[in-house]
N, C-alpha and C. Protein backbone atom coordinates (compact mmCIF):
# COMPACT_ATOMS: atom_id res chain seq x y z
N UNK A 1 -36.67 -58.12 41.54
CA UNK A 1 -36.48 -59.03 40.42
C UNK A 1 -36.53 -58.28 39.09
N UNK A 2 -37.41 -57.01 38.87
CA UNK A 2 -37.87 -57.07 37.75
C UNK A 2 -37.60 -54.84 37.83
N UNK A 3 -36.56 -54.56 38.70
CA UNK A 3 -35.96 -53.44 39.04
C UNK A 3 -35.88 -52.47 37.73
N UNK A 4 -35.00 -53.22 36.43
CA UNK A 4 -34.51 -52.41 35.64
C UNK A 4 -35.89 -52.14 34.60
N UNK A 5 -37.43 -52.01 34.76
CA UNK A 5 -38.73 -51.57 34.85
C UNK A 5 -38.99 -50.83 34.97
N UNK A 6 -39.36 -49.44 33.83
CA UNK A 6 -39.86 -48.21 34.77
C UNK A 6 -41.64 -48.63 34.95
N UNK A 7 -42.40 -50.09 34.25
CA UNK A 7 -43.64 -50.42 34.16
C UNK A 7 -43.46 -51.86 33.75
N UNK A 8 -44.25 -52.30 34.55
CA UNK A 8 -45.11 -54.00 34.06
C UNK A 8 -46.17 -53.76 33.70
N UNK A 9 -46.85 -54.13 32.22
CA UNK A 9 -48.05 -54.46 32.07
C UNK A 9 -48.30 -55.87 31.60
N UNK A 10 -49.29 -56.57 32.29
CA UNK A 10 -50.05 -57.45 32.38
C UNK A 10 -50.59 -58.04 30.65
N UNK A 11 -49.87 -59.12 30.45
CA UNK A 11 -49.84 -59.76 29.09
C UNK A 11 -50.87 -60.72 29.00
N UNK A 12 -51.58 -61.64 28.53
CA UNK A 12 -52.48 -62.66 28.12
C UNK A 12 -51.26 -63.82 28.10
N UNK A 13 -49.85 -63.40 27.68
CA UNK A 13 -48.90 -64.24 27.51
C UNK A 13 -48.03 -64.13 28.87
N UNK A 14 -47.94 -63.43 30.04
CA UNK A 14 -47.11 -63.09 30.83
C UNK A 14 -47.19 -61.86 31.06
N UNK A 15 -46.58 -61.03 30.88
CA UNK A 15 -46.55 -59.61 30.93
C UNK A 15 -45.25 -58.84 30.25
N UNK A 16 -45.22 -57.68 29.96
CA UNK A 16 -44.12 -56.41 29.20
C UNK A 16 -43.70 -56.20 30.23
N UNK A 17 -42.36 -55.56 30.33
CA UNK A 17 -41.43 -55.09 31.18
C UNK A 17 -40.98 -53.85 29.96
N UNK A 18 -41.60 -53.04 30.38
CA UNK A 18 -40.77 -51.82 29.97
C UNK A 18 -40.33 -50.72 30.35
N UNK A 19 -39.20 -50.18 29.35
CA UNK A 19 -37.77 -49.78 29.87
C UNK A 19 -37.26 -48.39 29.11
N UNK A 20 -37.46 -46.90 29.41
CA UNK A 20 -37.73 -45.96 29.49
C UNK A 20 -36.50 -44.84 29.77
N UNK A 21 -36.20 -44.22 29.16
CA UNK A 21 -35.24 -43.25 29.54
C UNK A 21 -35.55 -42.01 28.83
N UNK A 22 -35.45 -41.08 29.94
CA UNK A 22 -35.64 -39.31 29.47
C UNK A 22 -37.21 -39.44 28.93
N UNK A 23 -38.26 -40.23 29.58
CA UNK A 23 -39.93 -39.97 28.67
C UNK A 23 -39.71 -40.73 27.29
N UNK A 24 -38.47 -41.60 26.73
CA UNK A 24 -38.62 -41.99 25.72
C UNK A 24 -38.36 -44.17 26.38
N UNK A 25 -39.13 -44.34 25.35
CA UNK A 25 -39.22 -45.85 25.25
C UNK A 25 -37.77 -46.34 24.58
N UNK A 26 -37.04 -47.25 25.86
CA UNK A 26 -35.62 -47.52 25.28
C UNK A 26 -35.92 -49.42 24.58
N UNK A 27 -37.08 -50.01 25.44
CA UNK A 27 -37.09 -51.42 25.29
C UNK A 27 -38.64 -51.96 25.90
N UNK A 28 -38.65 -53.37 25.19
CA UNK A 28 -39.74 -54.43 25.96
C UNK A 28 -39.51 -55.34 26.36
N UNK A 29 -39.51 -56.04 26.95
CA UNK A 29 -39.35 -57.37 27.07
C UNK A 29 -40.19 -58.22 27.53
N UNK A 30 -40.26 -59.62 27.02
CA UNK A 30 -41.21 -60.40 27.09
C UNK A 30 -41.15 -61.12 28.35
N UNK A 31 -41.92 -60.83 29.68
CA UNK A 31 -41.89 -61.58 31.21
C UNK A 31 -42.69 -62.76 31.50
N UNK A 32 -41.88 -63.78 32.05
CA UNK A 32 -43.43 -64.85 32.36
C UNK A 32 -44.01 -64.18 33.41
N UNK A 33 -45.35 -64.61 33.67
CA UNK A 33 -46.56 -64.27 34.45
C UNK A 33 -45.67 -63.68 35.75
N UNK A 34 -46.15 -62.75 36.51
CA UNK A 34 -45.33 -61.66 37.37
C UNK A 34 -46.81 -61.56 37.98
N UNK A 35 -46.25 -61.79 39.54
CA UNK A 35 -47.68 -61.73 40.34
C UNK A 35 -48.23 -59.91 41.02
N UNK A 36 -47.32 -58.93 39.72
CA UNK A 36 -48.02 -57.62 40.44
C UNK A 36 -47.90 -57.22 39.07
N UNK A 37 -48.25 -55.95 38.43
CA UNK A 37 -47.98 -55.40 37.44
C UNK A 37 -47.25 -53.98 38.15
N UNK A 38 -46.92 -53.41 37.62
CA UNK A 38 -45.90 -51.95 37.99
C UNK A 38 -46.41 -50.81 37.06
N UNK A 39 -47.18 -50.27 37.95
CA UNK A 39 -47.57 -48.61 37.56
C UNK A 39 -46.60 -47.94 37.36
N UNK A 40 -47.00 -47.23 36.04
CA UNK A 40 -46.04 -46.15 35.76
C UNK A 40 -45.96 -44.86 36.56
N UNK A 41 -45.06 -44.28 36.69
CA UNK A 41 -45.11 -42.71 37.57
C UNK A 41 -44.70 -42.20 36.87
N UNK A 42 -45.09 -42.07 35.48
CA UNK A 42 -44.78 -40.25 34.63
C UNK A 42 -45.67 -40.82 33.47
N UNK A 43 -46.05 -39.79 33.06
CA UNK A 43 -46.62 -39.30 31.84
C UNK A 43 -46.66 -39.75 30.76
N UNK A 44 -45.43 -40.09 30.11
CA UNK A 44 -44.58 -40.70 29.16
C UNK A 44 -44.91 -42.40 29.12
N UNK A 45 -44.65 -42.91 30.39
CA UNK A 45 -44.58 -44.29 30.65
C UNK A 45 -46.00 -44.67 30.97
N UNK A 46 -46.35 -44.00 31.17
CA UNK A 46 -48.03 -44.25 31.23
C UNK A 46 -49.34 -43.80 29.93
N UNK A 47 -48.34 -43.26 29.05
CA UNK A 47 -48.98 -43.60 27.83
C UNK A 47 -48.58 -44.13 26.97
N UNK A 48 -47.53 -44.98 26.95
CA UNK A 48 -47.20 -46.43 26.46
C UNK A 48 -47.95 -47.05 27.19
N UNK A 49 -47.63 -47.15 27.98
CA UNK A 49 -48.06 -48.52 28.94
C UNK A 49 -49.92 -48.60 28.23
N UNK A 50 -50.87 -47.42 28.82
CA UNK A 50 -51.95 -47.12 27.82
C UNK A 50 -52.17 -47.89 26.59
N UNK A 51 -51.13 -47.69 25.75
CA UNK A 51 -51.40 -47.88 24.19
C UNK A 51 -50.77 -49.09 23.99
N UNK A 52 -49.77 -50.16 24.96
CA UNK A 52 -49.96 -51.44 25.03
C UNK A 52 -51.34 -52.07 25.14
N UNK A 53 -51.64 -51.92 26.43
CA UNK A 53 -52.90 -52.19 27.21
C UNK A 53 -53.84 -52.22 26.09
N UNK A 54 -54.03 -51.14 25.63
CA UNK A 54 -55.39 -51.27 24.61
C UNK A 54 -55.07 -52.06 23.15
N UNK A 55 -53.47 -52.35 22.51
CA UNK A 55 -53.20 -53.32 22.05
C UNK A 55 -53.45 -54.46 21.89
N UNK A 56 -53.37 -54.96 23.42
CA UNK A 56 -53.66 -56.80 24.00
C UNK A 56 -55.52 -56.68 23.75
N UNK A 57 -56.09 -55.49 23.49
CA UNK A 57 -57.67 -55.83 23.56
C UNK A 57 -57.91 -55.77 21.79
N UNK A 58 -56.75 -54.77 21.49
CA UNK A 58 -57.20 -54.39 20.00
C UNK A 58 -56.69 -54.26 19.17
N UNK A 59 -55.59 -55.10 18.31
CA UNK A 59 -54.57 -55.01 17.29
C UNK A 59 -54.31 -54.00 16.73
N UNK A 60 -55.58 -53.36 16.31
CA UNK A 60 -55.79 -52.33 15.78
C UNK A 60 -55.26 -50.54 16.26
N UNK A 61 -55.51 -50.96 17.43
CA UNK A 61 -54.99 -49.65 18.38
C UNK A 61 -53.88 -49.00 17.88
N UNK A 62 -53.44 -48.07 17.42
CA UNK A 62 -52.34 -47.00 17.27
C UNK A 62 -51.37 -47.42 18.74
N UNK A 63 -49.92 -47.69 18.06
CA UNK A 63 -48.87 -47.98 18.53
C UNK A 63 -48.01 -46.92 18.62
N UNK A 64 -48.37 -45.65 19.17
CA UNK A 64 -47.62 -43.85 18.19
C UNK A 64 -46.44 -43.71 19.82
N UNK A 65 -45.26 -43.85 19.55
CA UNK A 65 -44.69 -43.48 21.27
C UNK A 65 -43.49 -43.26 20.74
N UNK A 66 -42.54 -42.00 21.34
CA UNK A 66 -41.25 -42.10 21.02
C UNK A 66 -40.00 -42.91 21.64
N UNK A 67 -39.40 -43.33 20.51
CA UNK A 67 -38.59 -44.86 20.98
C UNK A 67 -37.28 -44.11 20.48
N UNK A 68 -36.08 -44.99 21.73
CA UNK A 68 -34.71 -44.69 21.10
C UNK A 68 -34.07 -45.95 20.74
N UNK A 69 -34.14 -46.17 18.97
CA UNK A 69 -33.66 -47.30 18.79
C UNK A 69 -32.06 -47.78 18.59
N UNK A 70 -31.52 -48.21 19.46
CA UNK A 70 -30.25 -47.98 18.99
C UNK A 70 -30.07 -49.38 18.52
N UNK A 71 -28.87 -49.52 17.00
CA UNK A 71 -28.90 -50.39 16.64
C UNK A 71 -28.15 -49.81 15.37
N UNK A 72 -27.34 -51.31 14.44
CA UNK A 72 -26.88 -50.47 13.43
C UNK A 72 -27.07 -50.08 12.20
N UNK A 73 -26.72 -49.55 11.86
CA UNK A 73 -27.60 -48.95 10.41
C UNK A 73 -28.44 -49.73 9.90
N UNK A 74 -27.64 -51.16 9.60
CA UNK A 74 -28.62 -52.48 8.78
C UNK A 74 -29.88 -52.53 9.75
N UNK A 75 -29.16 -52.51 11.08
CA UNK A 75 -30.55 -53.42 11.99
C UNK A 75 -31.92 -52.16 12.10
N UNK A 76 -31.30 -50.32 11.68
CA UNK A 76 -31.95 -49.36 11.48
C UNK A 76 -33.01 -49.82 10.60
N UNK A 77 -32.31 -50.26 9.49
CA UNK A 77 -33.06 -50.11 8.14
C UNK A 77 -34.00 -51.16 8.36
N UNK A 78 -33.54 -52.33 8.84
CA UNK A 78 -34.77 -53.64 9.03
C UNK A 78 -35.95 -52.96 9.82
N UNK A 79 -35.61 -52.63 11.16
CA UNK A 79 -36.62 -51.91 12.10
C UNK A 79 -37.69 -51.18 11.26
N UNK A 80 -37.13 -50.74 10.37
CA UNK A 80 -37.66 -49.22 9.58
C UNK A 80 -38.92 -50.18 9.07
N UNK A 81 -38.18 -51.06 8.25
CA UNK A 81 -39.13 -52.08 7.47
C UNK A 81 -39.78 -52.78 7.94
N UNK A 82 -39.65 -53.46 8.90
CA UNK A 82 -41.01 -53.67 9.89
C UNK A 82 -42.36 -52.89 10.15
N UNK A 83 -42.08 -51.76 10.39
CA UNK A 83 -42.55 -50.56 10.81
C UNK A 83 -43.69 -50.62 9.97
N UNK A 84 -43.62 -50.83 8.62
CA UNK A 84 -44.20 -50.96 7.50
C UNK A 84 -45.49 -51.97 6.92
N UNK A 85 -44.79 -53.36 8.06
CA UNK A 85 -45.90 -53.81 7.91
C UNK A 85 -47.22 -54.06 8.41
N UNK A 86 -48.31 -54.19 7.41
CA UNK A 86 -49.89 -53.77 8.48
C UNK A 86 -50.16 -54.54 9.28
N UNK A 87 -50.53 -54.20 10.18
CA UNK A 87 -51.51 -55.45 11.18
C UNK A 87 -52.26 -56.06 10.63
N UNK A 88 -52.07 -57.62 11.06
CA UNK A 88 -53.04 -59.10 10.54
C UNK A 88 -52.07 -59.55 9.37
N UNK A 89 -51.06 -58.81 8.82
CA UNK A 89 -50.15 -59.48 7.34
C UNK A 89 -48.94 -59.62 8.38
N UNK A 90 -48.04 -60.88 7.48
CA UNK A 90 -46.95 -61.20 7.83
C UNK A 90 -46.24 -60.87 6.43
N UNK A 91 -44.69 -61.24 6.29
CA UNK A 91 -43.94 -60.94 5.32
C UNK A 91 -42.79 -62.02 5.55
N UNK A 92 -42.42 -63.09 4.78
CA UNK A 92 -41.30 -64.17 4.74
C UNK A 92 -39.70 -63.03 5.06
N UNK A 93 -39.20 -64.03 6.21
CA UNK A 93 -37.74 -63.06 5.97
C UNK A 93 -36.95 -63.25 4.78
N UNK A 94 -37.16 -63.80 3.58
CA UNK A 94 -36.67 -63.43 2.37
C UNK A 94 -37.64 -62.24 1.70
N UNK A 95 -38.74 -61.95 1.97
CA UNK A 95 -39.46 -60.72 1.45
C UNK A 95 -38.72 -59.79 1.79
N UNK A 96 -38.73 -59.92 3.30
CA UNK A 96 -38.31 -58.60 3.94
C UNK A 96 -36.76 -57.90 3.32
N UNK A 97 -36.00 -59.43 3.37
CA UNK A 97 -34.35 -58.96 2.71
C UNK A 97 -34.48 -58.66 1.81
N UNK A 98 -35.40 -58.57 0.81
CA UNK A 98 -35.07 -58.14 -0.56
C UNK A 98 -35.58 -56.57 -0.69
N UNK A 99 -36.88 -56.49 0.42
CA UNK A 99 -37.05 -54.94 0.15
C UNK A 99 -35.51 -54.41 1.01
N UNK A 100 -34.58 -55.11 1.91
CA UNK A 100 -33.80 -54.04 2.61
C UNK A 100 -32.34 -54.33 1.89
N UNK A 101 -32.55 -54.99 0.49
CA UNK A 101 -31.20 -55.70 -0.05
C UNK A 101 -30.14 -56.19 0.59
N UNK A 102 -30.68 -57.35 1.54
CA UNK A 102 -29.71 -58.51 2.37
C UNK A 102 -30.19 -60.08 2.10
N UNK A 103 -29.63 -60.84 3.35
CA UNK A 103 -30.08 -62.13 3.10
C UNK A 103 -31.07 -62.35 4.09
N UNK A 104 -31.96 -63.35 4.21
CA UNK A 104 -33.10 -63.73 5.31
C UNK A 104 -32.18 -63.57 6.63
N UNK A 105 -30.90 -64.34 6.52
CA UNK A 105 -30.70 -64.80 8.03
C UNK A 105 -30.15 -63.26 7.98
N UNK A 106 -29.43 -62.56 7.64
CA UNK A 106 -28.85 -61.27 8.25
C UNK A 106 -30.64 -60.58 8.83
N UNK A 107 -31.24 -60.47 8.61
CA UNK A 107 -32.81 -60.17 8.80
C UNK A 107 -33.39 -60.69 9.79
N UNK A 108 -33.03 -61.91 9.77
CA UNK A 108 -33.78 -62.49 11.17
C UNK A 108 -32.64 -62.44 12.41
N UNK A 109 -31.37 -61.82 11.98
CA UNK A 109 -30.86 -61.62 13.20
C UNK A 109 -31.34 -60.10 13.67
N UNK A 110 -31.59 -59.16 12.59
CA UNK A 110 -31.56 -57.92 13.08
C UNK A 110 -33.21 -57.91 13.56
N UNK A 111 -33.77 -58.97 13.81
CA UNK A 111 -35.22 -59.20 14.49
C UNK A 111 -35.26 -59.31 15.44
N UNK A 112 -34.41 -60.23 15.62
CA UNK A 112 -34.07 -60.89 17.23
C UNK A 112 -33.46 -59.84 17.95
N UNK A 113 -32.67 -58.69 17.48
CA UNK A 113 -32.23 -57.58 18.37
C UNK A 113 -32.53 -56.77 18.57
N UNK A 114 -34.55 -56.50 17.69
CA UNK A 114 -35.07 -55.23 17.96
C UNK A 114 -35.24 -55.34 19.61
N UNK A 115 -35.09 -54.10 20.08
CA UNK A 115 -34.82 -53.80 21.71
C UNK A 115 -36.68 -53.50 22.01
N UNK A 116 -37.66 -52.99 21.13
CA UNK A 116 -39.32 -52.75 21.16
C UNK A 116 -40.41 -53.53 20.53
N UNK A 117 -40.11 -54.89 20.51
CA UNK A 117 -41.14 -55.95 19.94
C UNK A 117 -42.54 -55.45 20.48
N UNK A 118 -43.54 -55.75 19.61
CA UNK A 118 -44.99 -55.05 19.12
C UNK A 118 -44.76 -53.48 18.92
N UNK A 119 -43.88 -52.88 19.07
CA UNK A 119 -44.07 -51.40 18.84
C UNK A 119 -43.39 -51.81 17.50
N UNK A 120 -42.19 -52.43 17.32
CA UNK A 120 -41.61 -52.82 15.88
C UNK A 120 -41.71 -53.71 15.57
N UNK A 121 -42.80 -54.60 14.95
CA UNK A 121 -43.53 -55.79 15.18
C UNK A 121 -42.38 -56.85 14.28
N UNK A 122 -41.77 -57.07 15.18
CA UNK A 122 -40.74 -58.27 14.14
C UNK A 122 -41.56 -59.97 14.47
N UNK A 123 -42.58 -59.55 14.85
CA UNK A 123 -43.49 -60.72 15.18
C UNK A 123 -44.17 -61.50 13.78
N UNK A 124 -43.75 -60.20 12.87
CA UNK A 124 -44.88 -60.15 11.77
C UNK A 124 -43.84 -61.07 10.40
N UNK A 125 -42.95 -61.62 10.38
CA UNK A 125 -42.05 -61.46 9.55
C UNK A 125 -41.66 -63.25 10.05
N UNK A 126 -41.89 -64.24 9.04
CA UNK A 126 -42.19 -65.74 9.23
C UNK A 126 -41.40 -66.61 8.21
N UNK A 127 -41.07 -67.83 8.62
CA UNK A 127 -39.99 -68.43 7.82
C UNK A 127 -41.02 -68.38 6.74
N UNK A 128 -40.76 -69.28 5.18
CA UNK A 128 -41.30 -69.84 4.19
C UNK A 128 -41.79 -71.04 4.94
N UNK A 129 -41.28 -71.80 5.78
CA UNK A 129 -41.61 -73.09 5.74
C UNK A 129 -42.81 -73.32 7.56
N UNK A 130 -42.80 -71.84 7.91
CA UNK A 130 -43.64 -71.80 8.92
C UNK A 130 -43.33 -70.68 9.70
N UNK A 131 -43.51 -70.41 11.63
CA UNK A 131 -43.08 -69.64 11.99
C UNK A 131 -41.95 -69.12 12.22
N UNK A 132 -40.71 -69.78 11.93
CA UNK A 132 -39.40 -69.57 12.10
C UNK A 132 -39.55 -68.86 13.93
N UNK A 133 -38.27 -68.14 13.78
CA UNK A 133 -38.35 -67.70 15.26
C UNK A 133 -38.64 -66.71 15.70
N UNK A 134 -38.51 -66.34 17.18
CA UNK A 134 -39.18 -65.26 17.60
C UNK A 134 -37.92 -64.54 18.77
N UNK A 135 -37.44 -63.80 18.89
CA UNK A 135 -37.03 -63.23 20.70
C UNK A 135 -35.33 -63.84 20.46
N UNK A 136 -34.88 -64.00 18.89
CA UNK A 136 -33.30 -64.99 19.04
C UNK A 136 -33.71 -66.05 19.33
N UNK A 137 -34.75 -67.00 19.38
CA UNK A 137 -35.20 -68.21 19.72
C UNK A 137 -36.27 -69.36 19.24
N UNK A 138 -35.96 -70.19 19.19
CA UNK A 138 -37.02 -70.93 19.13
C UNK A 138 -37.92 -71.78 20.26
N UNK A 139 -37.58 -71.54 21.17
CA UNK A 139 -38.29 -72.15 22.35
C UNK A 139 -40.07 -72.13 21.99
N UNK A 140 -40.37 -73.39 22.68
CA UNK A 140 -41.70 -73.40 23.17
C UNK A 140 -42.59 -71.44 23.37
N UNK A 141 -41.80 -71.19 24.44
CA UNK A 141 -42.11 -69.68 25.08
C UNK A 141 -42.42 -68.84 24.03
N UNK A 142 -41.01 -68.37 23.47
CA UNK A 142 -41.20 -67.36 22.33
C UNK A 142 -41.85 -67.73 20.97
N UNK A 143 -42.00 -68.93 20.61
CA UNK A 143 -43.11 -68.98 19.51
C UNK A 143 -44.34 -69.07 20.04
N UNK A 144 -44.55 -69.59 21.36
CA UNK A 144 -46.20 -68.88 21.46
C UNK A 144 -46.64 -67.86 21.57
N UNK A 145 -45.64 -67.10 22.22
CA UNK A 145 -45.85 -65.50 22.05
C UNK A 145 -46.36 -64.91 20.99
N UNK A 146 -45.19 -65.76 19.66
CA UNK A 146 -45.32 -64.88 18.34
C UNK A 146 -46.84 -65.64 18.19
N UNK A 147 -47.40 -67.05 17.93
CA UNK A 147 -48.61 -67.26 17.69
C UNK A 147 -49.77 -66.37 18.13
N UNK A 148 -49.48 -65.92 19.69
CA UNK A 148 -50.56 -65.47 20.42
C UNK A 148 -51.00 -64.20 19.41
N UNK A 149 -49.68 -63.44 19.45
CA UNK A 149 -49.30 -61.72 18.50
C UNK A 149 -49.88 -62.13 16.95
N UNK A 150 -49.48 -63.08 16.52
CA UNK A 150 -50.45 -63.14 15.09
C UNK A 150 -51.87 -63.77 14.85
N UNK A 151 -52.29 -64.45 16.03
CA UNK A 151 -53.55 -64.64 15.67
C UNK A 151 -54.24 -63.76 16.41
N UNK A 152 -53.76 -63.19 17.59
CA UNK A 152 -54.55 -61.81 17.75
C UNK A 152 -54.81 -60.50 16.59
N UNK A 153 -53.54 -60.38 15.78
CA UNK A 153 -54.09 -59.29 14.79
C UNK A 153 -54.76 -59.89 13.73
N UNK A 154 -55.29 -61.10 13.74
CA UNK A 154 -56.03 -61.64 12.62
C UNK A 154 -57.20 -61.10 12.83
N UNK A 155 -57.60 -61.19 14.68
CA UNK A 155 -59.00 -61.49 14.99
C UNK A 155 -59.78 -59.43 14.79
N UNK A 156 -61.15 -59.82 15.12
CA UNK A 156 -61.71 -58.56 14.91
C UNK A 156 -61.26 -57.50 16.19
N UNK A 157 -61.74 -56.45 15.95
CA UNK A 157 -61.17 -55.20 17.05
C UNK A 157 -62.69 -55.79 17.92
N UNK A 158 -62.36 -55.77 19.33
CA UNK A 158 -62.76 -56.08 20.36
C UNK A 158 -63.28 -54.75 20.99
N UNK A 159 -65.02 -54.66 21.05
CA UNK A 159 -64.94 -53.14 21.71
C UNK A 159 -65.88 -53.59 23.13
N UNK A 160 -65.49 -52.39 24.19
CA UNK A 160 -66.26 -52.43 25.52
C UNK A 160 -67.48 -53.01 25.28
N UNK A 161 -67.87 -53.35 25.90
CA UNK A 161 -69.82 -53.40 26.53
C UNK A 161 -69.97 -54.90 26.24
């Protein structure tokens, strides 16, 4: 089912499916609940997978992995600008268009096509009039996701013991 996976990790929301070429991070995707998770077998994919994992415990966690983003220049430059913003802040997609000189909706499309959601947190980036959307969507699914992703980086860093 879930083949084109070089790793499943185990979400609070479902689980990541991620998607890996040459040791570099090509994609994520957001899975409903999956009754195994999928160990990584290399190096690469197992320290993403790592620095997810400790993500879902700790907003805070360093997100550092090499990604191949392909996409086009505009949707470059949005990515870029995401990139930018801190954990626990959001930014209106008219903020965002004005630092990348476009319009909201050209912005919230080049959101919906980042290929590495939480590594390029387009989670973070909210209508004026509320959450707007998440994943190209508004479903039930993908705005709880985005809720889950922003009130988790609100909350405090979560440590062992």
């Amino acid at each position: 089912m879930h083949t084109d996976y070089q790793a499943i990790v185990a979400a609070p929301f479902g689980a990541l499916g991620v998607r890996m070429r040459s040791g570099v991070l090509t994609g994520i995707d957001f899975l409903p609940v999956v009754s195994e998770t999928r160990v990584a077998n290399d190096m690469e994919t197992q320290t993403i997978c790592a620095q997810l994992t400790e993500y879902l415990k700790n907003p805070h966690h360093p997100l550092d992995c090499p990604m191949l983003l392909n996409g086009t220049p505009f949707q470059l430059r949005v990515w870029h600008a995401l990139q930018a913003i801190p954990v626990g802040e959001t930014l209106t997609y008219a903020a965002l268009a004005r630092q990348v000189s476009s319009g909201p909706r050209a912005v919230a499309n080049a959101c919906g096509a980042n290929p590495v959601p939480i590594i390029v947190p387009c989670h973070r980036v909210v209508a004026k009039s509320g959450l707007g959307g998440f994943m190209q969507g508004r479903e039930a699914d993908s705005l709880s996701i985005k809720q889950w992703l922003l009130a988790h980086e609100r909350s405090e860093p979560r440590t062992a013991g």
